[in-house]
C-alpha atoms as a PDB file:
ATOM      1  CA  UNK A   1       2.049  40.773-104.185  1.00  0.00           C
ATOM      2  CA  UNK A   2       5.375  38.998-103.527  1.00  0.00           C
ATOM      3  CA  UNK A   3       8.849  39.951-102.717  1.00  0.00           C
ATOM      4  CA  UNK A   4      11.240  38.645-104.924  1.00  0.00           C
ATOM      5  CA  UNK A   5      14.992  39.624-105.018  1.00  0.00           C
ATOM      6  CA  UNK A   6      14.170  42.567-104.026  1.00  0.00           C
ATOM      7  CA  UNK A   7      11.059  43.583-106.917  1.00  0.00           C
ATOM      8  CA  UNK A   8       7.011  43.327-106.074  1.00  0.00           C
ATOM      9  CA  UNK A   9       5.571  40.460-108.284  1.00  0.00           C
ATOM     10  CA  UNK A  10       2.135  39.911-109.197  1.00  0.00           C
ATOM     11  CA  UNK A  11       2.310  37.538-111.920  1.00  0.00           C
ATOM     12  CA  UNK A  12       2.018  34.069-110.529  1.00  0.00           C
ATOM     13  CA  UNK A  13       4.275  32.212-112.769  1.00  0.00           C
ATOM     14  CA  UNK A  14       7.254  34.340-111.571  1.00  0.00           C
ATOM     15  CA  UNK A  15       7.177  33.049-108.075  1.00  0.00           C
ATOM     16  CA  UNK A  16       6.332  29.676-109.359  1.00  0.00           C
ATOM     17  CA  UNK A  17       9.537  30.097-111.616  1.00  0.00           C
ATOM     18  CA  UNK A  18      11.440  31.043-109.145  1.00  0.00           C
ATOM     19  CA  UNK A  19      10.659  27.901-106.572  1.00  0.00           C
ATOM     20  CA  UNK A  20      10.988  25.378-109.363  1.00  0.00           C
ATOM     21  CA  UNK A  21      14.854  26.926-110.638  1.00  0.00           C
ATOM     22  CA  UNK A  22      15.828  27.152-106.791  1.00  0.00           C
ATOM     23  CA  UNK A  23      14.485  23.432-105.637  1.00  0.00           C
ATOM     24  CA  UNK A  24      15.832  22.088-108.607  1.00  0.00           C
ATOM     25  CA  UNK A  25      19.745  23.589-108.230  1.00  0.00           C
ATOM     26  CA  UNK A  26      19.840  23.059-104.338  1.00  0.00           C
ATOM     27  CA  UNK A  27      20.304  19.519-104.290  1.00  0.00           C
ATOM     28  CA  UNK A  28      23.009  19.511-107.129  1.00  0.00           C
ATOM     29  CA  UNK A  29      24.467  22.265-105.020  1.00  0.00           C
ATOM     30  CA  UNK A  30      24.021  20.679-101.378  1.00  0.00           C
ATOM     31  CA  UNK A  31      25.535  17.385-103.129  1.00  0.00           C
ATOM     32  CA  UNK A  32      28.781  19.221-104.129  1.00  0.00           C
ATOM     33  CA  UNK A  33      29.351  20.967-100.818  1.00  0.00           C
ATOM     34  CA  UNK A  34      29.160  18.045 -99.046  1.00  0.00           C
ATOM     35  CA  UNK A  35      31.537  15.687-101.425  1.00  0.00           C
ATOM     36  CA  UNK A  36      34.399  18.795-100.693  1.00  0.00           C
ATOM     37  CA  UNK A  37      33.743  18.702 -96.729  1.00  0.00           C
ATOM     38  CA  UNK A  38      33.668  15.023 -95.930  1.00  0.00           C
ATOM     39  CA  UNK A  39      36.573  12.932 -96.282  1.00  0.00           C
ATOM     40  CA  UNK A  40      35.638   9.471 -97.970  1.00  0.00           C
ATOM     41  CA  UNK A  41      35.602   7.783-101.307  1.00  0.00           C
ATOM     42  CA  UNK A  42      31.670   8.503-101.689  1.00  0.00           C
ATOM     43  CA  UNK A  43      31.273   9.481-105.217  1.00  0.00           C
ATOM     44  CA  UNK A  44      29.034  12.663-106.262  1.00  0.00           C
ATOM     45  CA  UNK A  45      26.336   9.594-107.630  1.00  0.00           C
ATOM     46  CA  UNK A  46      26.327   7.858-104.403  1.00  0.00           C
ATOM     47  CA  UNK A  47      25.224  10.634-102.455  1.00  0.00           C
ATOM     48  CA  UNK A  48      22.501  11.803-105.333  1.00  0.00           C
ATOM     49  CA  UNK A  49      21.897   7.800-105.292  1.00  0.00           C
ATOM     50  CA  UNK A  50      21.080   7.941-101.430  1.00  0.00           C
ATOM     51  CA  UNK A  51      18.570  11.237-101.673  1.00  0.00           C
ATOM     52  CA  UNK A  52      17.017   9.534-104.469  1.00  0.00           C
ATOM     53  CA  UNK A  53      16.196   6.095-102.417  1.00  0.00           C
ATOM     54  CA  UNK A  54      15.241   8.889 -99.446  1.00  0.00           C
ATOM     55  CA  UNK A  55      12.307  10.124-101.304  1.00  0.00           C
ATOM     56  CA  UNK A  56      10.864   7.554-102.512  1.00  0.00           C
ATOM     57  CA  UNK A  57       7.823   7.283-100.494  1.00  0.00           C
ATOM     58  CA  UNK A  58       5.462  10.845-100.988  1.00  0.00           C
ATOM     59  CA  UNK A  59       4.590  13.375 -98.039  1.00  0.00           C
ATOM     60  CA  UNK A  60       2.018  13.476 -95.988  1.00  0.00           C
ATOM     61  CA  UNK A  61      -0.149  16.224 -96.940  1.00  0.00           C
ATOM     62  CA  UNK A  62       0.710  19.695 -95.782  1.00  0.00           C
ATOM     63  CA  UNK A  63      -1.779  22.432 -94.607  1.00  0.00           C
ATOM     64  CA  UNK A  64      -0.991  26.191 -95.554  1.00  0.00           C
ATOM     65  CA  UNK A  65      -2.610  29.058 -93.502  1.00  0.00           C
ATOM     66  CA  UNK A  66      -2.917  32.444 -95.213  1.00  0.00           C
ATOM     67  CA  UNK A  67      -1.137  34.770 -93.037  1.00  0.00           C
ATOM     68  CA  UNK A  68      -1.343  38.570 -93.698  1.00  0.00           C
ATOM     69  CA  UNK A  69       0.890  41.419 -92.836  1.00  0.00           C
ATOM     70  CA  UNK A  70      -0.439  44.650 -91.741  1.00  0.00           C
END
């Protein structure tokens, strides 16, 4: 079971849901926070163009460990 917004999950797909509509608004997000703070000329496409170029290569593989809570 899983913890989400505040309601127990058990249906897989819900947490999956959830990751893919969060990963795929932060950096659209992150991008406009960061255009209002600096002070440049960068356009909104220059800084998605730089993340872009940033992940180009794949990560190394990452090992999980199960933890549980008593």
């Amino acid at each position: 079971m899983l913890n989400i917004e505040g309601k127990l999950i058990e249906n897989p797909q819900i947490p999956a849901e959830t990751f893919n509509n969060y990963f795929s608004n932060i950096v659209e997000e992150s991008v406009t926070k960061i255009i209002k703070q600096d002070n440049n000329d960068l356009s909104k496409h220059s800084y998605m163009q730089y993340l872009v170029n940033a992940f180009q290569q794949p990560f190394s593989p990452t090992k999980l460990k199960k933890k549980f809570m008593k």
